[in-house]
N, C-alpha and C. Protein backbone atom coordinates (compact mmCIF):
# COMPACT_ATOMS: atom_id res chain seq x y z
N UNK A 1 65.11 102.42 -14.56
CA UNK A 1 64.34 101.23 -14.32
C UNK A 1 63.07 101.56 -13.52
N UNK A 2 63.08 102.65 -12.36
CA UNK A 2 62.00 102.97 -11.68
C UNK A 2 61.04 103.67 -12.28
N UNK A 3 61.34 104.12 -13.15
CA UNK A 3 60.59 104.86 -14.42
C UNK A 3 59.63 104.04 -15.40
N UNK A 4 60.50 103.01 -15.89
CA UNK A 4 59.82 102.22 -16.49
C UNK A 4 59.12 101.12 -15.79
N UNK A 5 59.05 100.82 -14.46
CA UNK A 5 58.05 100.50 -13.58
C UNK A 5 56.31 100.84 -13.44
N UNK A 6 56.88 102.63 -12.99
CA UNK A 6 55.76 103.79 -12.45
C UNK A 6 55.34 103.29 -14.03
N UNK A 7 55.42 103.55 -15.14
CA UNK A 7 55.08 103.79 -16.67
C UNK A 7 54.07 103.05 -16.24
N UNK A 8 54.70 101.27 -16.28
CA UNK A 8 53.41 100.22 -17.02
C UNK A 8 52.61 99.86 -15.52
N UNK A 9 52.82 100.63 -14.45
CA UNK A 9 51.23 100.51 -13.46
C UNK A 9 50.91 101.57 -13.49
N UNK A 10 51.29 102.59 -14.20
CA UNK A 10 50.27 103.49 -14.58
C UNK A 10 49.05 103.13 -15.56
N UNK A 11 49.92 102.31 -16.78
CA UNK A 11 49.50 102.04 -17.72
C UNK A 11 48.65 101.12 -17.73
N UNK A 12 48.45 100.15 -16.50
CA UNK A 12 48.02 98.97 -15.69
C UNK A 12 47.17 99.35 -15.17
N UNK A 13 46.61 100.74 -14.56
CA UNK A 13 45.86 101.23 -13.93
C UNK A 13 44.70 101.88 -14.82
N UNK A 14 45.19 102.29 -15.73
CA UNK A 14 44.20 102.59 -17.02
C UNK A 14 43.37 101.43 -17.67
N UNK A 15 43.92 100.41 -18.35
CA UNK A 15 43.63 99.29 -18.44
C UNK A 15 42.53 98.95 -17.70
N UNK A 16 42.59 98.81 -16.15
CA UNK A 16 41.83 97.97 -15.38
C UNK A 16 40.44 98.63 -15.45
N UNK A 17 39.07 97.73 -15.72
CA UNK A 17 37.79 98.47 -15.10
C UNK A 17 37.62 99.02 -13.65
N UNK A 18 37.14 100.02 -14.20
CA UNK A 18 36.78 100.81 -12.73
C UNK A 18 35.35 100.46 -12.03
N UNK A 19 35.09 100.98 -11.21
CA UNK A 19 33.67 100.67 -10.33
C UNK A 19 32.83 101.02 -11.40
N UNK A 20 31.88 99.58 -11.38
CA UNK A 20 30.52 100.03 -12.37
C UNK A 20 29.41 100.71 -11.37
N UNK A 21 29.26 101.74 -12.69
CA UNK A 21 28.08 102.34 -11.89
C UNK A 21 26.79 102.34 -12.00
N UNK A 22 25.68 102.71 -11.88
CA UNK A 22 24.94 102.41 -11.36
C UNK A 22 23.98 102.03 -12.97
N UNK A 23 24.40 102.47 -14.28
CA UNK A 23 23.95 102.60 -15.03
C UNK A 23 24.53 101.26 -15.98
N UNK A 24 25.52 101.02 -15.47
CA UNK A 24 26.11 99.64 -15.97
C UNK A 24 25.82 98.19 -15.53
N UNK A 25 25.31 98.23 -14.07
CA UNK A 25 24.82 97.46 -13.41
C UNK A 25 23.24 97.05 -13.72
N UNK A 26 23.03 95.83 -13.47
CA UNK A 26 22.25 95.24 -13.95
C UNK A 26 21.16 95.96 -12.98
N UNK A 27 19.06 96.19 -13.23
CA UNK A 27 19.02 96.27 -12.11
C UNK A 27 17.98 95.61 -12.05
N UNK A 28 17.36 95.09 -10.41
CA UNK A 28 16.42 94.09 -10.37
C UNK A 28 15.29 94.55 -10.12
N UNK A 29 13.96 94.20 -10.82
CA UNK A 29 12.99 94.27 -10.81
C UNK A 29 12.48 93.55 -9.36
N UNK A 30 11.77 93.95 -8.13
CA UNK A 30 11.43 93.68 -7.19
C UNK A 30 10.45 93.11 -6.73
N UNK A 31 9.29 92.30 -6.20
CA UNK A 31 8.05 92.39 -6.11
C UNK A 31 8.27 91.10 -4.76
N UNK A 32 7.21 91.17 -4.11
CA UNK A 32 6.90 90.34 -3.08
C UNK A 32 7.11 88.83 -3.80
N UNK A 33 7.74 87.94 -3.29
CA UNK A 33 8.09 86.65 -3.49
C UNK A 33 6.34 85.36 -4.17
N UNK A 34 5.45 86.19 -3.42
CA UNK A 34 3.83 85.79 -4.16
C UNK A 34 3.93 86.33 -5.31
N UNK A 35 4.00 87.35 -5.80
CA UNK A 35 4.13 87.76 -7.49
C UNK A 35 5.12 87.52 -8.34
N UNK A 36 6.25 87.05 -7.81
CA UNK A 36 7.81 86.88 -8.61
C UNK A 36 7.51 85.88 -10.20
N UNK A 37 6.26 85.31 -9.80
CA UNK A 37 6.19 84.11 -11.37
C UNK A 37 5.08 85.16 -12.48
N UNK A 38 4.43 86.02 -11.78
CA UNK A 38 3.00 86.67 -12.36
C UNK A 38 3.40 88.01 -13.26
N UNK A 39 4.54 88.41 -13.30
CA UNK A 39 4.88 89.59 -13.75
C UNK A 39 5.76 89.15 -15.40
N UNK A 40 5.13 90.01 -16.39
CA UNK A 40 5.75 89.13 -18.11
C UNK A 40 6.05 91.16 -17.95
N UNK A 41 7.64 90.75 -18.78
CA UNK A 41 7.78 92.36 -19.62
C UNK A 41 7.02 93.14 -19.64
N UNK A 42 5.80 92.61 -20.99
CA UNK A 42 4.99 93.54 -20.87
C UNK A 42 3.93 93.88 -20.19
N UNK A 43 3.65 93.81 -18.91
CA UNK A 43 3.50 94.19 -17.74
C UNK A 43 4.16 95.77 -17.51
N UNK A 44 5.36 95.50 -17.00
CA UNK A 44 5.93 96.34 -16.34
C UNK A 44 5.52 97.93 -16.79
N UNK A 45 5.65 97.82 -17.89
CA UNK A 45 5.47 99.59 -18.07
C UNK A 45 4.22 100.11 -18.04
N UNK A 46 3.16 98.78 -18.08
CA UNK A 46 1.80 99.59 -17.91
C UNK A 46 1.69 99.62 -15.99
N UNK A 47 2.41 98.48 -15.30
CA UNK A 47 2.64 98.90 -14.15
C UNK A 47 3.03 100.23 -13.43
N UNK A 48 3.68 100.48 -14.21
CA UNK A 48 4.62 102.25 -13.67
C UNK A 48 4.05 103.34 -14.44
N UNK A 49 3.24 103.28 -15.76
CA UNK A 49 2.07 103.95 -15.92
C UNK A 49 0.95 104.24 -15.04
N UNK A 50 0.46 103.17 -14.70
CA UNK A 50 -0.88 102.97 -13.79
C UNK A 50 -1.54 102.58 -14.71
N UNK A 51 -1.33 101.87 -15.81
CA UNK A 51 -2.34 100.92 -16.60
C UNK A 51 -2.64 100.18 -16.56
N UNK A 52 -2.19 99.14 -15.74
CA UNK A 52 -2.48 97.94 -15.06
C UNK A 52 -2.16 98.02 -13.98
N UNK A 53 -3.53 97.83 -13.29
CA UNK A 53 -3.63 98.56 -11.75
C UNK A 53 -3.72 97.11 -10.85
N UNK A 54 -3.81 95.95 -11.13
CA UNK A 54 -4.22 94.77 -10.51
C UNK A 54 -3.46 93.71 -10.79
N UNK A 55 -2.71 92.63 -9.64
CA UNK A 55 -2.09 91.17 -10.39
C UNK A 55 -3.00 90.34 -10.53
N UNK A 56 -2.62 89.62 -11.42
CA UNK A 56 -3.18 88.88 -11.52
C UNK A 56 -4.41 88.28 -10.20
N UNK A 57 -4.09 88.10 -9.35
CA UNK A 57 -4.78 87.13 -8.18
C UNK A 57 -5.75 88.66 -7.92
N UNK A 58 -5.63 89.70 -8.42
CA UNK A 58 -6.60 90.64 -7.93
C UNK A 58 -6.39 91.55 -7.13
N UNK A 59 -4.78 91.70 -6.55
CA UNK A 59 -4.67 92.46 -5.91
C UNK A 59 -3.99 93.54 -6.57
N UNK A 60 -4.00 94.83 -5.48
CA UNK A 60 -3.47 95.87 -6.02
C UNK A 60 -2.17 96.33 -6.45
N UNK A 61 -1.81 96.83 -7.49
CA UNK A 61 -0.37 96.93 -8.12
C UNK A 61 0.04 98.31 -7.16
N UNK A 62 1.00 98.16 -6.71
CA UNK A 62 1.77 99.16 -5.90
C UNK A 62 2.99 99.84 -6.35
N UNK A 63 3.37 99.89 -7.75
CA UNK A 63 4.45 100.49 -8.00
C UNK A 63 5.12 101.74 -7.30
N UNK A 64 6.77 101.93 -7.43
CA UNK A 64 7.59 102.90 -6.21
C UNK A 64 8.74 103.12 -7.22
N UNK A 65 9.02 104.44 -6.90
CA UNK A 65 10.25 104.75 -8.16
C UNK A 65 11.01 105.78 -6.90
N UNK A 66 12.52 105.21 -7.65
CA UNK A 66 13.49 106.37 -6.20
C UNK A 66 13.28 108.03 -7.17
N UNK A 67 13.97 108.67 -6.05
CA UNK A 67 13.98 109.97 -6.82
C UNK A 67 14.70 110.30 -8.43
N UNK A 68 13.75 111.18 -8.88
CA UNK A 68 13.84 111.33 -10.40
C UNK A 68 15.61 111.33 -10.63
N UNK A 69 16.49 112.29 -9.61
CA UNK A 69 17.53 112.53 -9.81
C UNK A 69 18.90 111.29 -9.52
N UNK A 70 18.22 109.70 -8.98
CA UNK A 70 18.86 108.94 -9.17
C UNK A 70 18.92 108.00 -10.02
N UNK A 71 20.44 107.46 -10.24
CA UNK A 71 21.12 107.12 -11.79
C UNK A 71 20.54 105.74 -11.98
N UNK A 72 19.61 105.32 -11.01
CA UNK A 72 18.89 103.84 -11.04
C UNK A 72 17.68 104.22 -11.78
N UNK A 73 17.10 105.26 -11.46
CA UNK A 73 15.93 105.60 -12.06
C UNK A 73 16.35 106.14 -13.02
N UNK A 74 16.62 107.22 -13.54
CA UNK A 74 17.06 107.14 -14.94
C UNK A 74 17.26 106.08 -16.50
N UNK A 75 18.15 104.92 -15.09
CA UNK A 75 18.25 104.06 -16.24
C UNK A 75 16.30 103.37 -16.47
N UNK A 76 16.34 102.69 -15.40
CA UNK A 76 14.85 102.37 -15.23
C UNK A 76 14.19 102.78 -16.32
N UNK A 77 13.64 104.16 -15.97
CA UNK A 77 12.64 104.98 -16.95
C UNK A 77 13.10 104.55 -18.18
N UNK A 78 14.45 105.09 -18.53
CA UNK A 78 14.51 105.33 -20.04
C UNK A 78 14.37 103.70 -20.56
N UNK A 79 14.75 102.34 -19.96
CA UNK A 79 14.44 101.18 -20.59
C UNK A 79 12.94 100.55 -20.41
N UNK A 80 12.45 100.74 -19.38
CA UNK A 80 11.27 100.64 -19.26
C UNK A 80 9.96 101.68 -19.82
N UNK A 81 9.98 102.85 -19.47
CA UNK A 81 9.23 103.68 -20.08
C UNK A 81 9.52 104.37 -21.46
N UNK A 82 10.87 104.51 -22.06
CA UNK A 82 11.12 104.87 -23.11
C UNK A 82 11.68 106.20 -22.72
N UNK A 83 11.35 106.95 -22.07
CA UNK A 83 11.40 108.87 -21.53
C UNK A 83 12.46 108.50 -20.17
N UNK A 84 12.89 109.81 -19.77
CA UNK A 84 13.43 110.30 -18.46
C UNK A 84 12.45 110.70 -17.93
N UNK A 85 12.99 110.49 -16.46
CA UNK A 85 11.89 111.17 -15.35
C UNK A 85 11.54 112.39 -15.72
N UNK A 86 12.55 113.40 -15.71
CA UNK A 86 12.19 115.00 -16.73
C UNK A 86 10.60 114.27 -17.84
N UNK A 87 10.78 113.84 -18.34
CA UNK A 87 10.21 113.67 -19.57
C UNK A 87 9.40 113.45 -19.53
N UNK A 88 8.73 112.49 -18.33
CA UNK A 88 7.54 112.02 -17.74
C UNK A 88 6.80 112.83 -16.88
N UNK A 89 7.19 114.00 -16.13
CA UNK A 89 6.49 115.45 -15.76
C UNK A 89 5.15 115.61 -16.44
N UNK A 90 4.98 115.83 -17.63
CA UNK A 90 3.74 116.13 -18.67
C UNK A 90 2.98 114.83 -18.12
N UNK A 91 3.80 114.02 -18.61
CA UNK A 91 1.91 112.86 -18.51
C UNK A 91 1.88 112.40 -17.35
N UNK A 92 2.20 112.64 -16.12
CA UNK A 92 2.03 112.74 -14.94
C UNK A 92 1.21 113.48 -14.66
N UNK A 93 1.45 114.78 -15.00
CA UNK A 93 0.59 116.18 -14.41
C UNK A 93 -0.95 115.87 -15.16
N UNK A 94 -0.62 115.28 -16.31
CA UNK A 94 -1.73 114.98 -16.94
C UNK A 94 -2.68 113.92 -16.79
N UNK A 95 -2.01 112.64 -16.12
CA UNK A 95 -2.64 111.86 -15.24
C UNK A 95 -3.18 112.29 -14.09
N UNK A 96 -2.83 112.94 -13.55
CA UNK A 96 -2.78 113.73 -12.31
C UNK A 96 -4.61 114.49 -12.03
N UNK A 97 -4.40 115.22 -13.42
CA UNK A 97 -5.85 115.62 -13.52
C UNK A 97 -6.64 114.83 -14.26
N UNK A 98 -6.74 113.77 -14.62
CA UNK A 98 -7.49 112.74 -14.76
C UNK A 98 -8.01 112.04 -13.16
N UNK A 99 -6.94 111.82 -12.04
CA UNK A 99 -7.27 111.52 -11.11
C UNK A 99 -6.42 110.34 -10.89
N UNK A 100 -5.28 110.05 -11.57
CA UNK A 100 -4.25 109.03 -11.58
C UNK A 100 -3.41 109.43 -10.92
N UNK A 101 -2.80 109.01 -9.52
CA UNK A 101 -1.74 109.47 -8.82
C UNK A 101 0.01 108.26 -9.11
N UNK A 102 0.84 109.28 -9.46
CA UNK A 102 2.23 108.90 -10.19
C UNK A 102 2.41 107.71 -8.82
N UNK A 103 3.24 106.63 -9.31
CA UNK A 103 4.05 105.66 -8.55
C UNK A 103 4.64 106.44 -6.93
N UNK A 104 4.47 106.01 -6.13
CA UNK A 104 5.36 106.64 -5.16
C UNK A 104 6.77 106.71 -5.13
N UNK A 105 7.22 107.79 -4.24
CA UNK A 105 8.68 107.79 -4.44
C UNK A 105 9.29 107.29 -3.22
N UNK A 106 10.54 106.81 -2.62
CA UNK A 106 10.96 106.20 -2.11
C UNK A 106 12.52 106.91 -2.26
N UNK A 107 13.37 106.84 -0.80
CA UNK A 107 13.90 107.71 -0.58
C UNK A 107 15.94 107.35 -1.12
N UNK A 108 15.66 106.02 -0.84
CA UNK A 108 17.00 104.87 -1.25
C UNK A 108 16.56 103.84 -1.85
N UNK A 109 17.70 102.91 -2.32
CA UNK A 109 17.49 101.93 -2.86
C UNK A 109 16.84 100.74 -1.31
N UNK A 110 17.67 101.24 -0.11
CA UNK A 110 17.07 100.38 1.26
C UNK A 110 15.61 100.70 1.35
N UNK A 111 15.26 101.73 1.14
CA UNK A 111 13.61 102.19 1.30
C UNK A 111 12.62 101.59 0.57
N UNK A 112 13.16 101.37 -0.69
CA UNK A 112 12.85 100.35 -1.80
C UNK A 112 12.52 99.10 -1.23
N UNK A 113 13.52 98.44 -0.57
CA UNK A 113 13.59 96.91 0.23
C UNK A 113 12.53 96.80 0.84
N UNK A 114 12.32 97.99 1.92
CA UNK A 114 11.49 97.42 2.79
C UNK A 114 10.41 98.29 2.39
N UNK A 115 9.78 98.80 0.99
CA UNK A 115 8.26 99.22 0.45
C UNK A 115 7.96 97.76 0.18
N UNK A 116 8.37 97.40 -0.78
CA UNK A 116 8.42 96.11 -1.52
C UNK A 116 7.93 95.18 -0.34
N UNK A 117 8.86 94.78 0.52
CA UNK A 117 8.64 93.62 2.15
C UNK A 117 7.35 93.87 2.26
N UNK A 118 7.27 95.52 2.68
CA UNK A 118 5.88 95.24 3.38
C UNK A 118 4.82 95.66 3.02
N UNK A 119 4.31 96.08 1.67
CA UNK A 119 3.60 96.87 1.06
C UNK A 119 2.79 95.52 0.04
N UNK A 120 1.59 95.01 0.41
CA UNK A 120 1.02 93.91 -0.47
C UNK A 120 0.58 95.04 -1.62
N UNK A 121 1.44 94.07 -2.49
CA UNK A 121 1.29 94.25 -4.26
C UNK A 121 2.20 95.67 -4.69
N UNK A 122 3.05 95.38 -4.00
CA UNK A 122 4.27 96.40 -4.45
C UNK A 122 5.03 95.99 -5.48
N UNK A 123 5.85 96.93 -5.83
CA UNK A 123 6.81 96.42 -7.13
C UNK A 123 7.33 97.60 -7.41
N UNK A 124 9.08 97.26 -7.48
CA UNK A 124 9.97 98.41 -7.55
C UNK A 124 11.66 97.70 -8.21
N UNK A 125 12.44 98.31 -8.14
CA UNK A 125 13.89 98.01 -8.31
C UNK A 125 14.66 98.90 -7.68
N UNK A 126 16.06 97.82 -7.89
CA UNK A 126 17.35 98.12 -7.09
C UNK A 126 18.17 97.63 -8.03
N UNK A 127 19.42 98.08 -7.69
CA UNK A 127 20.74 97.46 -8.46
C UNK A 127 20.48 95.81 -8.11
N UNK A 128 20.91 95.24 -8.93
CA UNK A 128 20.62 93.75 -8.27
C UNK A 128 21.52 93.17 -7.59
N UNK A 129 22.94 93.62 -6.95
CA UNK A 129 23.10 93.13 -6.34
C UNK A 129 22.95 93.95 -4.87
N UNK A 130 21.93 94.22 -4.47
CA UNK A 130 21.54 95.28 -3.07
C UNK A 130 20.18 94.49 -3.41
N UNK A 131 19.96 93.71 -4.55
CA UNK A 131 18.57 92.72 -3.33
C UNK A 131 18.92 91.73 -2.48
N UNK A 132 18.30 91.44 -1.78
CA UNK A 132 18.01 90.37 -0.36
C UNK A 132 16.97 89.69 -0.47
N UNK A 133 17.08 88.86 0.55
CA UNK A 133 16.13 87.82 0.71
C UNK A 133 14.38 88.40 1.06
N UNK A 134 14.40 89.26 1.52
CA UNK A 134 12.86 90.44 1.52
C UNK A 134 12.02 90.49 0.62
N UNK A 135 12.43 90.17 -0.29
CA UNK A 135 11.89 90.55 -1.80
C UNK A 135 12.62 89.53 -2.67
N UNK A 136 11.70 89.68 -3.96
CA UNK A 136 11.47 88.37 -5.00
C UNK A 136 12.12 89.21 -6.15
N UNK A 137 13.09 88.93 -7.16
CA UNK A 137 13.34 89.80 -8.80
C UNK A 137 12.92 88.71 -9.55
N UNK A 138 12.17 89.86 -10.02
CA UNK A 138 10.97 88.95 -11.57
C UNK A 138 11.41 89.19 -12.52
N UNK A 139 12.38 90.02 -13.06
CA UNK A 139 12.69 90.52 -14.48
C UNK A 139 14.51 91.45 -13.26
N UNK A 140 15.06 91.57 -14.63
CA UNK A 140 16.40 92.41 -14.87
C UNK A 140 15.83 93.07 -16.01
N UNK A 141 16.91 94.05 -15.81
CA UNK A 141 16.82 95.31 -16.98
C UNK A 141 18.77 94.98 -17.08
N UNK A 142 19.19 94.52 -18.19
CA UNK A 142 20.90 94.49 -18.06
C UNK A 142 21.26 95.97 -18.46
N UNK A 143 22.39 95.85 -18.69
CA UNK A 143 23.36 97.17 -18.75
C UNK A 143 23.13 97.96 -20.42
N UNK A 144 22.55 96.70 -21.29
CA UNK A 144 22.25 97.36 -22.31
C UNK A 144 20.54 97.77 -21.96
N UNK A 145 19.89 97.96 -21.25
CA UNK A 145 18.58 97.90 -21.49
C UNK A 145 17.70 97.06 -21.51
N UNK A 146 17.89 95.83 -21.88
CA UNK A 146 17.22 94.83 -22.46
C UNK A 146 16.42 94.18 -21.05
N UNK A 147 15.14 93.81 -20.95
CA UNK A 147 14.36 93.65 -19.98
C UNK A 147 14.30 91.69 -20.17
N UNK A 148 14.84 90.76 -19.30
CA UNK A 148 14.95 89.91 -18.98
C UNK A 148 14.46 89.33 -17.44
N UNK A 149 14.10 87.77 -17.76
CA UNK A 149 13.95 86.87 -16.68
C UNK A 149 15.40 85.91 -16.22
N UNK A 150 16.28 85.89 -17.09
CA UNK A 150 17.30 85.30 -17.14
C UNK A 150 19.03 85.85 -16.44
N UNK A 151 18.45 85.70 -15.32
CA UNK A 151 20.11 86.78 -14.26
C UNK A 151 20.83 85.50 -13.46
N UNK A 152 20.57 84.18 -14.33
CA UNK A 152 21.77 83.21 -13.44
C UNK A 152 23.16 83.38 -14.22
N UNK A 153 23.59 84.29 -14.86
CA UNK A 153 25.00 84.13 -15.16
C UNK A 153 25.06 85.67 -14.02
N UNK A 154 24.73 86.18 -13.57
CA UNK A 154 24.64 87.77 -12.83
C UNK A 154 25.45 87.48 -11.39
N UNK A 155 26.82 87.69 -11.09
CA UNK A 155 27.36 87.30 -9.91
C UNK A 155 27.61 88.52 -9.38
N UNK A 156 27.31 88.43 -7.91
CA UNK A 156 27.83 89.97 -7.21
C UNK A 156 29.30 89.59 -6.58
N UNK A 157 29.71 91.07 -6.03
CA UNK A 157 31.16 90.42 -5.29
C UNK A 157 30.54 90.46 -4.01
N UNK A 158 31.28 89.80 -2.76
CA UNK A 158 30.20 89.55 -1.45
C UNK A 158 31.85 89.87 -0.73
């Protein structure tokens, strides 16, 4: 009988989802609570290009990306830019000598928080549920990719 116990919470334990990670999780597009209405999709990637250098109202676009080797950026890049950070090396270096300097980097997703707070005309992401009240999300990127304004069905656990 103790056997066939251990079996089905083993078997119970398989079953259950495990911690989503960081690539499954939805993540939120960031920007000072003044830009949260001014930012459309297609925006964003000429944002993190440096192709659109200005919001609307004229101020300066401040884009911030965490390090290449985290699984937020990864996802990021590849739905937003199309490439991996790897991948984006070339037209960086190549912007670079044009005189275009790459998005800044930022050290955590908390470092993120407070570029965004205090940096006029910033714009970055986080998992969405590690935003706060500091900052405004203008767009989601969901778990498939897909770049959205629409995250009221999106519940965190608290």
């Amino acid at each position: 009988m103790r056997f066939i116990q251990l079996s089905w919470l083993a078997l119970a334990m398989l079953l259950l989802p495990g911690p989503v990670s960081a690539a499954e999780a939805p993540i939120a597009i960031i920007v000072a609570p003044v830009h949260a209405k001014s930012i459309r999709k297609e925006d964003l990637m000429l944002m993190f290009k440096r192709k659109k250098l200005f919001w609307n109202d004229a101020s300066k676009v401040q884009p911030a990306n965490l390090p290449a080797s985290n699984p937020l950026r990864k996802s990021f890049s590849q739905a937003v830019l199309g490439s991996s950070p790897e991948e984006l090396e070339k037209y960086w270096n190549d912007m670079y000598f044009h005189g275009v300097s790459p998005p800044y980097i930022v050290s955590s997703e908390e470092a993120m928080l407070r570029f965004v707070a205090e940096t006029p005309g910033a714009i970055g992401y986080v998992s969405f549920c590690s935003a706060d009240a500091r900052v405004a999300i203008a767009l989601i990127i969901d778990p498939d990719g897909h770049i959205t304004n629409d995250f009221s069905s999106i519940t965190c656990p608290r």
